[in-house]
PDB file of N, CA and C in Angstrom:
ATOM      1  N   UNK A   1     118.008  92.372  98.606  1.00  0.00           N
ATOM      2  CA  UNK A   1     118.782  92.957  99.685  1.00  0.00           C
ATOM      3  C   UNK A   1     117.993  92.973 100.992  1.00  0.00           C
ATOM      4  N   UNK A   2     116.504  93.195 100.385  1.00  0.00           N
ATOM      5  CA  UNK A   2     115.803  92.882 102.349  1.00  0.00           C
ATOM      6  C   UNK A   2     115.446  91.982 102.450  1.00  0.00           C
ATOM      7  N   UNK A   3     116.179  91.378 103.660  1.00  0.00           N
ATOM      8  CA  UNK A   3     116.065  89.572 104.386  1.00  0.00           C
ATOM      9  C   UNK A   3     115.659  89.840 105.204  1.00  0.00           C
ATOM     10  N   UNK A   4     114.169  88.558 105.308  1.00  0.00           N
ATOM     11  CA  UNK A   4     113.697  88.644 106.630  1.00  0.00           C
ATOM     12  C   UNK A   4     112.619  89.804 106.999  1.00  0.00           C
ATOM     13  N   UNK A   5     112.384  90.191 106.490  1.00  0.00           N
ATOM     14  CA  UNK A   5     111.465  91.811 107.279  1.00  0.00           C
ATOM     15  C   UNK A   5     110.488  91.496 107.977  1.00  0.00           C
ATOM     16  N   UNK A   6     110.030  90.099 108.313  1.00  0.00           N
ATOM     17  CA  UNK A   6     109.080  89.941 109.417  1.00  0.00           C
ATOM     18  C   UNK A   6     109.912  89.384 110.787  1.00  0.00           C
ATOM     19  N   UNK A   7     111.024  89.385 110.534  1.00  0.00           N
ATOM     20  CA  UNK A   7     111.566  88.684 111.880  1.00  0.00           C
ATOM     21  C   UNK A   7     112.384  90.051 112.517  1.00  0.00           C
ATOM     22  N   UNK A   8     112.798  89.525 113.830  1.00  0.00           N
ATOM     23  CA  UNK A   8     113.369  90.815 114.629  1.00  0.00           C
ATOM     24  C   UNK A   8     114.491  90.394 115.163  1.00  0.00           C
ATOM     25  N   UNK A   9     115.009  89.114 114.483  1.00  0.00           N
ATOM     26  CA  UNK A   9     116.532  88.475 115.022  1.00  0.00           C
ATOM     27  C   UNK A   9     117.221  89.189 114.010  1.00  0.00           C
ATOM     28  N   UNK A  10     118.604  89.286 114.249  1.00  0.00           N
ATOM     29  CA  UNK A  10     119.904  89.586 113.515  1.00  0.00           C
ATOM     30  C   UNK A  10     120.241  90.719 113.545  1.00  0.00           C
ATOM     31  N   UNK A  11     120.622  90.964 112.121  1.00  0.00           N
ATOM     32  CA  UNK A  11     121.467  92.902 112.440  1.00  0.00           C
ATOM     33  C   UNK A  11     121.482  92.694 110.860  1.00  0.00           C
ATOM     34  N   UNK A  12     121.209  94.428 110.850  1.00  0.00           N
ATOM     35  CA  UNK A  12     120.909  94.816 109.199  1.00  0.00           C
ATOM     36  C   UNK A  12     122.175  96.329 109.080  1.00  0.00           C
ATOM     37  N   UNK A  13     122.726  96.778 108.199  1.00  0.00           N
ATOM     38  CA  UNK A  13     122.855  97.916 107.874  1.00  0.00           C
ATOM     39  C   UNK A  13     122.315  99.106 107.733  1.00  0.00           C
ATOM     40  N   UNK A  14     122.935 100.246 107.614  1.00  0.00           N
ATOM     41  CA  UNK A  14     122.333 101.164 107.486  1.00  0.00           C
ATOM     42  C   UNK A  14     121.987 101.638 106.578  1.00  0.00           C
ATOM     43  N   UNK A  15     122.427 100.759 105.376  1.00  0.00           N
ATOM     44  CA  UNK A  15     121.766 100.953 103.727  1.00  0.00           C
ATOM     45  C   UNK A  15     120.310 100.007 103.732  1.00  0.00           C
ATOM     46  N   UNK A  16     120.599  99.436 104.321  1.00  0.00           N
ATOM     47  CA  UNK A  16     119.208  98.480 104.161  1.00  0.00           C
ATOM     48  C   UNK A  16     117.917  99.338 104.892  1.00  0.00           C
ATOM     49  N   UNK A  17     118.666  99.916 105.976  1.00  0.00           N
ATOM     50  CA  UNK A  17     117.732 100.089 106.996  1.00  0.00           C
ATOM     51  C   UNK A  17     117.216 101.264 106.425  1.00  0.00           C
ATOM     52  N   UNK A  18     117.668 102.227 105.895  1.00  0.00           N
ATOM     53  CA  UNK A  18     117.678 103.742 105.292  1.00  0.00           C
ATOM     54  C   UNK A  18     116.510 103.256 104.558  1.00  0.00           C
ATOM     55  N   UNK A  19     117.277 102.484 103.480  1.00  0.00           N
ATOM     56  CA  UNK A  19     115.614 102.263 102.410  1.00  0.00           C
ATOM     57  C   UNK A  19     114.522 101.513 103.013  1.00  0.00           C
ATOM     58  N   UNK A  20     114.602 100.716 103.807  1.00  0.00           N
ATOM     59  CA  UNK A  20     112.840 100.448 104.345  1.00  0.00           C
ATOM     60  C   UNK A  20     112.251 101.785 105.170  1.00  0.00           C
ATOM     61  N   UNK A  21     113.131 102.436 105.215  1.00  0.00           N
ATOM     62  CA  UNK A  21     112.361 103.745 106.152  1.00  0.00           C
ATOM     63  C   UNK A  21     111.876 104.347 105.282  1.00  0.00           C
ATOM     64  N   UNK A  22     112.869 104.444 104.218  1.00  0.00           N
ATOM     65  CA  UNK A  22     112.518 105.590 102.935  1.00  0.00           C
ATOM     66  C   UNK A  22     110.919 105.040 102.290  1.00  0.00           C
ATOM     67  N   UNK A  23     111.463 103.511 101.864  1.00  0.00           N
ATOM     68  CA  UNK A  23     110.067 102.850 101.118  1.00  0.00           C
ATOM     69  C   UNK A  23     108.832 102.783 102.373  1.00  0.00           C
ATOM     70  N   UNK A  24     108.953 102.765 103.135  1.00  0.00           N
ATOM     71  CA  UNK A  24     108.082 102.688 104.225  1.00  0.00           C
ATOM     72  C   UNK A  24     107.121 104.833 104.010  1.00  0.00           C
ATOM     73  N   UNK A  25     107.846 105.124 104.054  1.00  0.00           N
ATOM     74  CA  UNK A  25     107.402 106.614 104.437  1.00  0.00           C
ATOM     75  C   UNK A  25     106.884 107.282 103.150  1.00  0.00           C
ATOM     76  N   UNK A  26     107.626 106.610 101.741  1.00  0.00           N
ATOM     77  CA  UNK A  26     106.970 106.989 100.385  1.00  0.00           C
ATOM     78  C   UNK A  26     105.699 106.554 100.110  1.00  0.00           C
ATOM     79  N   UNK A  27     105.033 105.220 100.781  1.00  0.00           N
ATOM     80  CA  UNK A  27     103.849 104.627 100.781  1.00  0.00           C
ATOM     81  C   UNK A  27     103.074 105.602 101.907  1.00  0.00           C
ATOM     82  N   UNK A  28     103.469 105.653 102.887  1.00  0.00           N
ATOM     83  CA  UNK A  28     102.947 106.675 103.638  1.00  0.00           C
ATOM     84  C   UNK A  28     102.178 108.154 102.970  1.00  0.00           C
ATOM     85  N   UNK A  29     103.284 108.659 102.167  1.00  0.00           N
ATOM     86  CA  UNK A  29     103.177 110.182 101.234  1.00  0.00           C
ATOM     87  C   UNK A  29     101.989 109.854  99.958  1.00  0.00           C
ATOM     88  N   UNK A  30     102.382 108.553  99.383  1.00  0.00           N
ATOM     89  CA  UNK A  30     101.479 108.630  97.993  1.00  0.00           C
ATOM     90  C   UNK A  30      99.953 108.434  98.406  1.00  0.00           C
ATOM     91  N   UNK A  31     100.333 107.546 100.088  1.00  0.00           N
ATOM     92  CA  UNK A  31      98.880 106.587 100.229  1.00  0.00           C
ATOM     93  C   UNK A  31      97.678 107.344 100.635  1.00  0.00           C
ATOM     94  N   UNK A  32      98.016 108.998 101.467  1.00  0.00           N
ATOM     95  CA  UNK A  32      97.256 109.459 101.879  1.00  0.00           C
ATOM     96  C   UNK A  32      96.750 110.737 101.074  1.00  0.00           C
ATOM     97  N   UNK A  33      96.899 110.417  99.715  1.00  0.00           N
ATOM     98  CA  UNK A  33      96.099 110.977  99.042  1.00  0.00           C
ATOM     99  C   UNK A  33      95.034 110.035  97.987  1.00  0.00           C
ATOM    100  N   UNK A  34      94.673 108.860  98.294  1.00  0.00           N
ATOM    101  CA  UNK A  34      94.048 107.784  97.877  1.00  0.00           C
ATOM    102  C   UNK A  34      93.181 107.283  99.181  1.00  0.00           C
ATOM    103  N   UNK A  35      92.360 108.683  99.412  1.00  0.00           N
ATOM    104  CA  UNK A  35      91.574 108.347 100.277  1.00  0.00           C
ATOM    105  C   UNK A  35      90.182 107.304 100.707  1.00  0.00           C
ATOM    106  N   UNK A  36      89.801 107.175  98.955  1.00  0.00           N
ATOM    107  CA  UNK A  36      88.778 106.419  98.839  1.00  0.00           C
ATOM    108  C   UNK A  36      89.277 105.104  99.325  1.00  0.00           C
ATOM    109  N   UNK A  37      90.541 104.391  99.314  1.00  0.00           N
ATOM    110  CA  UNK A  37      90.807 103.285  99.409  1.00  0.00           C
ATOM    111  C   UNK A  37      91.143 103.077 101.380  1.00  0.00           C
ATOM    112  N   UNK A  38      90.400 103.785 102.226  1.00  0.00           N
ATOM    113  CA  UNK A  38      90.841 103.928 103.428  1.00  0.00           C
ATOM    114  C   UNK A  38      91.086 102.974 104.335  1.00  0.00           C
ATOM    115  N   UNK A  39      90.432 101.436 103.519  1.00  0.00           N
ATOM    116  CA  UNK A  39      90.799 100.110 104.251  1.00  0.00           C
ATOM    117  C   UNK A  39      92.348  99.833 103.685  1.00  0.00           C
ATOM    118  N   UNK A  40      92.686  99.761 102.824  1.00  0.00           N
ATOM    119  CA  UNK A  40      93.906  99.290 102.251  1.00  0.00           C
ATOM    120  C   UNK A  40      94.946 100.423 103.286  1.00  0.00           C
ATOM    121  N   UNK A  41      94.897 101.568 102.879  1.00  0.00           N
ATOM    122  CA  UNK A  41      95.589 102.674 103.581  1.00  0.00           C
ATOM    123  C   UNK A  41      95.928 102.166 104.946  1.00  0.00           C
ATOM    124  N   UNK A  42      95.158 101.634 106.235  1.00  0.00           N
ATOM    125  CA  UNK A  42      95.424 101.451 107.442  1.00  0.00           C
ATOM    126  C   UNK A  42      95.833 100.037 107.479  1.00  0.00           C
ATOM    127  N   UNK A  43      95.329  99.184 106.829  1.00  0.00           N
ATOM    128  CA  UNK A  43      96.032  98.082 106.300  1.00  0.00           C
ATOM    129  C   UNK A  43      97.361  98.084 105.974  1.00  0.00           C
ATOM    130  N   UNK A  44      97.737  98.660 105.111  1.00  0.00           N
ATOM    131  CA  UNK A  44      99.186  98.621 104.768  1.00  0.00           C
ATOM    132  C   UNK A  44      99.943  99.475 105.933  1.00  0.00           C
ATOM    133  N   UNK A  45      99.546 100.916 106.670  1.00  0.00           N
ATOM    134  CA  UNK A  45     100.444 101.179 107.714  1.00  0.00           C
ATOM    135  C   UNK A  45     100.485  99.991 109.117  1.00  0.00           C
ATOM    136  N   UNK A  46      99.233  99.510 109.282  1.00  0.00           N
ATOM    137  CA  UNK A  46      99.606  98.109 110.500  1.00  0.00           C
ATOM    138  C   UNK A  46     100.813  97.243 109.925  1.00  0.00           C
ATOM    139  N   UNK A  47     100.865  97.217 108.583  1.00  0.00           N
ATOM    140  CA  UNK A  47     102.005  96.174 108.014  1.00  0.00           C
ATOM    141  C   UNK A  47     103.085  96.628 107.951  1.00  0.00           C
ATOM    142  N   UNK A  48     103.705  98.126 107.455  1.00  0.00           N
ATOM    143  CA  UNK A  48     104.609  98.874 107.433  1.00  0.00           C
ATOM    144  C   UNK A  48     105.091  98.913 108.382  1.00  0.00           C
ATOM    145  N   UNK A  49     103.978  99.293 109.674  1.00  0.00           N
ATOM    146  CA  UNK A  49     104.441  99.196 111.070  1.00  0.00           C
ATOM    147  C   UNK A  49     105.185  98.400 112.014  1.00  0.00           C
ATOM    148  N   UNK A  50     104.911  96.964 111.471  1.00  0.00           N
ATOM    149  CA  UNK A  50     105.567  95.934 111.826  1.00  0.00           C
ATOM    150  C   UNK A  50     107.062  96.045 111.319  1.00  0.00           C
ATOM    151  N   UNK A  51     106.660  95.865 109.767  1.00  0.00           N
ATOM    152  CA  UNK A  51     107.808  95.532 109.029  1.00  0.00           C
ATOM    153  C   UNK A  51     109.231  96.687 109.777  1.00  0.00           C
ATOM    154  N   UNK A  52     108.898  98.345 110.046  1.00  0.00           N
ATOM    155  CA  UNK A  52     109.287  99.187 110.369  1.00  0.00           C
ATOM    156  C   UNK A  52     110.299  98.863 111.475  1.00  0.00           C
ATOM    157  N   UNK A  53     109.173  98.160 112.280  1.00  0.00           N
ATOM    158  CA  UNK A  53     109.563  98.204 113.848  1.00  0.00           C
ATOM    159  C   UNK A  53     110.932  97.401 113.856  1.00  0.00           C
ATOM    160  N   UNK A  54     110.592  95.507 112.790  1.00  0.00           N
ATOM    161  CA  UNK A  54     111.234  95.479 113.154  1.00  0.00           C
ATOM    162  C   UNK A  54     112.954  95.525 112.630  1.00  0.00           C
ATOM    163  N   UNK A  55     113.015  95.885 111.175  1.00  0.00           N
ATOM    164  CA  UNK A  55     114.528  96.881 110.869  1.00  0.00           C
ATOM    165  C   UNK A  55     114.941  97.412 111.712  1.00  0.00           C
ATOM    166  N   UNK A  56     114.064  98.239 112.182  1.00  0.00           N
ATOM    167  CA  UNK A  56     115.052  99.127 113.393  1.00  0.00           C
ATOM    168  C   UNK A  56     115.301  98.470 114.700  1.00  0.00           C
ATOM    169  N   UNK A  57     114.870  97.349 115.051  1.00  0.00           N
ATOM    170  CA  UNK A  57     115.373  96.781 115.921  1.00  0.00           C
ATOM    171  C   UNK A  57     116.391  96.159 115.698  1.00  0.00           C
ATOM    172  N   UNK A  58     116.809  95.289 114.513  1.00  0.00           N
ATOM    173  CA  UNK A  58     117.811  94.422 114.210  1.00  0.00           C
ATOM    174  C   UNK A  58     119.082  95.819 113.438  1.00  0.00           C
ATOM    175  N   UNK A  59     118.664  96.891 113.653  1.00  0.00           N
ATOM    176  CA  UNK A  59     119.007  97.952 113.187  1.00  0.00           C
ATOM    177  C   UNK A  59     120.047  98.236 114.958  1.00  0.00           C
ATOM    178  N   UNK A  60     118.998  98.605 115.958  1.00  0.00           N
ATOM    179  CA  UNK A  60     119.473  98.569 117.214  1.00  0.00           C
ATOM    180  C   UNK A  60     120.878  97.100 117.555  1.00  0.00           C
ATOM    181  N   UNK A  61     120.655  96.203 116.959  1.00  0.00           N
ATOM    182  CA  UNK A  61     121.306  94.893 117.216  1.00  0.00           C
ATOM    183  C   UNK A  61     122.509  94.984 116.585  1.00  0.00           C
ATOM    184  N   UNK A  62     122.587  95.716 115.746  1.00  0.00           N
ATOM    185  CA  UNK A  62     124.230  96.152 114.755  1.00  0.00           C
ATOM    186  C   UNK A  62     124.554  97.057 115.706  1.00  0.00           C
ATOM    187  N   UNK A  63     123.594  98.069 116.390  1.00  0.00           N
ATOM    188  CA  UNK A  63     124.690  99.014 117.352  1.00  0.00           C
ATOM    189  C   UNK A  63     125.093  98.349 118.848  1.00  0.00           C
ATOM    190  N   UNK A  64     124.609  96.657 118.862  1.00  0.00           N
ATOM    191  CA  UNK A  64     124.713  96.509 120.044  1.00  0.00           C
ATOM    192  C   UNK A  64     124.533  97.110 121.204  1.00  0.00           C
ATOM    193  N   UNK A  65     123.085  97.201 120.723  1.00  0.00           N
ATOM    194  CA  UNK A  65     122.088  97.249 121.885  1.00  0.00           C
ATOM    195  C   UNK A  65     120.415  96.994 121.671  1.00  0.00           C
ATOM    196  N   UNK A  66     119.765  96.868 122.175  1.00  0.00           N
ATOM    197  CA  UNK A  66     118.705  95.988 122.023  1.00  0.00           C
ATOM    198  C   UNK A  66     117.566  96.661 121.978  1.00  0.00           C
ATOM    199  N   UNK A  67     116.543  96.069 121.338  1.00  0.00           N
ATOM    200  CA  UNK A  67     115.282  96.421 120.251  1.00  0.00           C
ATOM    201  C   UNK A  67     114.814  97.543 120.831  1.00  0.00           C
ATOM    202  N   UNK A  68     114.584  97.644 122.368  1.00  0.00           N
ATOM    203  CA  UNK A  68     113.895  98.880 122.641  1.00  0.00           C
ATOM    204  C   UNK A  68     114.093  99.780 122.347  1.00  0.00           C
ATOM    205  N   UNK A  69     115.529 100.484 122.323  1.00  0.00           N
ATOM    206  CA  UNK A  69     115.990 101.397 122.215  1.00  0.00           C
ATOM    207  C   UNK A  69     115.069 102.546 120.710  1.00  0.00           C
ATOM    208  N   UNK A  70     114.727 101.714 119.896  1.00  0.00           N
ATOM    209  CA  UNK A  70     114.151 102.058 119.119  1.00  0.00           C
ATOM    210  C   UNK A  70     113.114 103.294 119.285  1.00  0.00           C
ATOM    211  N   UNK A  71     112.556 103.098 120.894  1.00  0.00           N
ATOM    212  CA  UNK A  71     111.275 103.756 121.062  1.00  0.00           C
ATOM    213  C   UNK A  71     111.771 105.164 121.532  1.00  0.00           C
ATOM    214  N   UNK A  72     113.111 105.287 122.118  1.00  0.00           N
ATOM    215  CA  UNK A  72     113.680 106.215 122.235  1.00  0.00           C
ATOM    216  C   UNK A  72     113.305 107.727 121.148  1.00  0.00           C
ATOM    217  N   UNK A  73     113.252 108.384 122.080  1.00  0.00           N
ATOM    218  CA  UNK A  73     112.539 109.563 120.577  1.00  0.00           C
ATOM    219  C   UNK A  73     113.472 110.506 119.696  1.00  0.00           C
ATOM    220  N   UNK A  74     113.639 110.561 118.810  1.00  0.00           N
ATOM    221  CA  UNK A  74     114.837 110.879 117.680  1.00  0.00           C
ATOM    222  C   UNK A  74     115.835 109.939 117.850  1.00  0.00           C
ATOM    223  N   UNK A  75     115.656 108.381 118.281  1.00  0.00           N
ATOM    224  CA  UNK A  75     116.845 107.507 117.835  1.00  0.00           C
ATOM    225  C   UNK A  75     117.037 106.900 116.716  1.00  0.00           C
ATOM    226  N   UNK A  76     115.997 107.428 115.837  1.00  0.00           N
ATOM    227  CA  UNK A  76     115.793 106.564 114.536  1.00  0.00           C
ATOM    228  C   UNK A  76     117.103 107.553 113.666  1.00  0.00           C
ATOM    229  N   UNK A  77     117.188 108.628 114.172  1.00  0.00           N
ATOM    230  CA  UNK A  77     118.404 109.462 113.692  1.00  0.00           C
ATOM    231  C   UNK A  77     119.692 108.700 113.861  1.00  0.00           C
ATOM    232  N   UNK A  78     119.746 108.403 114.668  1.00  0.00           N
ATOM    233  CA  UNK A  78     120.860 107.973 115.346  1.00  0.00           C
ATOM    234  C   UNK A  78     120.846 106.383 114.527  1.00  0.00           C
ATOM    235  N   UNK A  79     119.879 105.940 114.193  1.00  0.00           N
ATOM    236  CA  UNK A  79     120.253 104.787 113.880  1.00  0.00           C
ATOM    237  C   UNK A  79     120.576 104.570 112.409  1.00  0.00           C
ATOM    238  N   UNK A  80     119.887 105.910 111.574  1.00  0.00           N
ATOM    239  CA  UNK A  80     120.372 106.361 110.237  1.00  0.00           C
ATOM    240  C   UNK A  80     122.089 106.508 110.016  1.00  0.00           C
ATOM    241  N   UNK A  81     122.317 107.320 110.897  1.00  0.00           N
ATOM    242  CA  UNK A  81     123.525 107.697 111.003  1.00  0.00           C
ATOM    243  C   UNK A  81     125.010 107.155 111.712  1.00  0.00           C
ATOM    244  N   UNK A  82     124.576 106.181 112.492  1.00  0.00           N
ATOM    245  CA  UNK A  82     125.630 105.788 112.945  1.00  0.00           C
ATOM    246  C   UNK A  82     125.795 103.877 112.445  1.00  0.00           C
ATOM    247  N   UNK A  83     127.429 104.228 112.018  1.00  0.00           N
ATOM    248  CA  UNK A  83     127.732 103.388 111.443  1.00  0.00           C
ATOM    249  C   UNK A  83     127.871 101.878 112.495  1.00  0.00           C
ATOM    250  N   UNK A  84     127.490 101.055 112.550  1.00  0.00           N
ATOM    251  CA  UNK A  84     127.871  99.318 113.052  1.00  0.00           C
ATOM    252  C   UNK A  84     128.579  99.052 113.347  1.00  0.00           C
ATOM    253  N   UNK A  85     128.552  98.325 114.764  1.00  0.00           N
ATOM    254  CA  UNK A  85     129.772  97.590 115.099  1.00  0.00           C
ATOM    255  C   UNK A  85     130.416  97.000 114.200  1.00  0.00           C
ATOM    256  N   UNK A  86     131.848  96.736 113.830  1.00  0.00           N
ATOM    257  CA  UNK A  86     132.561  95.921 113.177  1.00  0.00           C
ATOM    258  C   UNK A  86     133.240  95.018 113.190  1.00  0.00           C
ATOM    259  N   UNK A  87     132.285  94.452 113.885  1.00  0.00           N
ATOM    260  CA  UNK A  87     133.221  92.435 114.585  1.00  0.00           C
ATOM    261  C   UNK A  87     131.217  92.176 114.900  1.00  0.00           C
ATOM    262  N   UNK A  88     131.356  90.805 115.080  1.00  0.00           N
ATOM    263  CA  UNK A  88     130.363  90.199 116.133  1.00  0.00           C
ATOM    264  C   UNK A  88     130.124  90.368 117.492  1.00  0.00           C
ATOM    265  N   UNK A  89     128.661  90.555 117.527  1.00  0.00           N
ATOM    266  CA  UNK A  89     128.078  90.857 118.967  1.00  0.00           C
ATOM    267  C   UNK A  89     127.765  89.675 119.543  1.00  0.00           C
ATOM    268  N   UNK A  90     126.481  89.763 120.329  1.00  0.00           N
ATOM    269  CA  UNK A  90     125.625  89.324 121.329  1.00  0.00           C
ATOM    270  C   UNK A  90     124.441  88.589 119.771  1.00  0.00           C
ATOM    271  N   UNK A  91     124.283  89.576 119.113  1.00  0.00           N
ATOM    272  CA  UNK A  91     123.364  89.553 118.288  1.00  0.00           C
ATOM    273  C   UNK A  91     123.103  88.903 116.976  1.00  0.00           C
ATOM    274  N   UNK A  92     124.283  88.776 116.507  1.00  0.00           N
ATOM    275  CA  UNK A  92     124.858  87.964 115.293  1.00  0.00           C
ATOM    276  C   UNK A  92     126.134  88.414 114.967  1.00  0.00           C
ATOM    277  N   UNK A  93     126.321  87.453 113.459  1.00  0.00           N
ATOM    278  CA  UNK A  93     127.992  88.196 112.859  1.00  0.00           C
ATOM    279  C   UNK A  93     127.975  89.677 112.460  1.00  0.00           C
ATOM    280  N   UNK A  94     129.146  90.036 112.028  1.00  0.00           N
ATOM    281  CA  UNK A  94     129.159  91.102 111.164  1.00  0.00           C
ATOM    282  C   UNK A  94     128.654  90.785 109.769  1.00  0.00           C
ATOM    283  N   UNK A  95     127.960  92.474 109.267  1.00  0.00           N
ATOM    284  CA  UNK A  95     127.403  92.061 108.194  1.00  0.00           C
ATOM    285  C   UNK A  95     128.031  92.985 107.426  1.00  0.00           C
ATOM    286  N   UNK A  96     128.332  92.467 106.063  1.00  0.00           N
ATOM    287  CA  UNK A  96     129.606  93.041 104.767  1.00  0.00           C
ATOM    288  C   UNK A  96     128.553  94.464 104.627  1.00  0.00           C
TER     289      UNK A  96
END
């Protein structure tokens, strides 16, 4: 179900998008009690980080409107919660 997680073209759902936040933030919770391993730990959040950034941009691209918006502060709420355009954008097709 996750396509793509290194690219920042297209438009994803909000089921998709929900769980990379979720799996993103559970690695976060388990990782920082595996302190001895403190290279892997910042390692994997630079990667998470990416991967993070860019869902929620192609996340932004289903609400038709564009990647920045992301940086906006509590829009990641907003991007949990609000449901997708339902036709084609600027950005790609609709996605089932």
């Amino acid at each position: 179900m996750i396509k793509h997680l290194f690219t920042w073209k297209g438009r994803i759902g909000r089921g998709e998008f929900a769980m990379t936040y979720i799996a993103c933030w559970l690695y976060v919770y388990q990782a920082r009690f595996s302190l001895d391993f403190f290279f892997f730990y910042f390692v994997g959040l630079i990667v998470l980080s990416v991967i993070l950034m860019g869902q929620a941009a192609k996340r932004c691209h289903d609400l038709d409107k564009p990647g920045w918006f992301q940086f906006i502060p509590f829009y990641v709420l907003w991007l949990l919660a609000k449901r997708g355009e339902e036709h084609g954008n600027q950005y790609g097709d609709y996605i089932v």
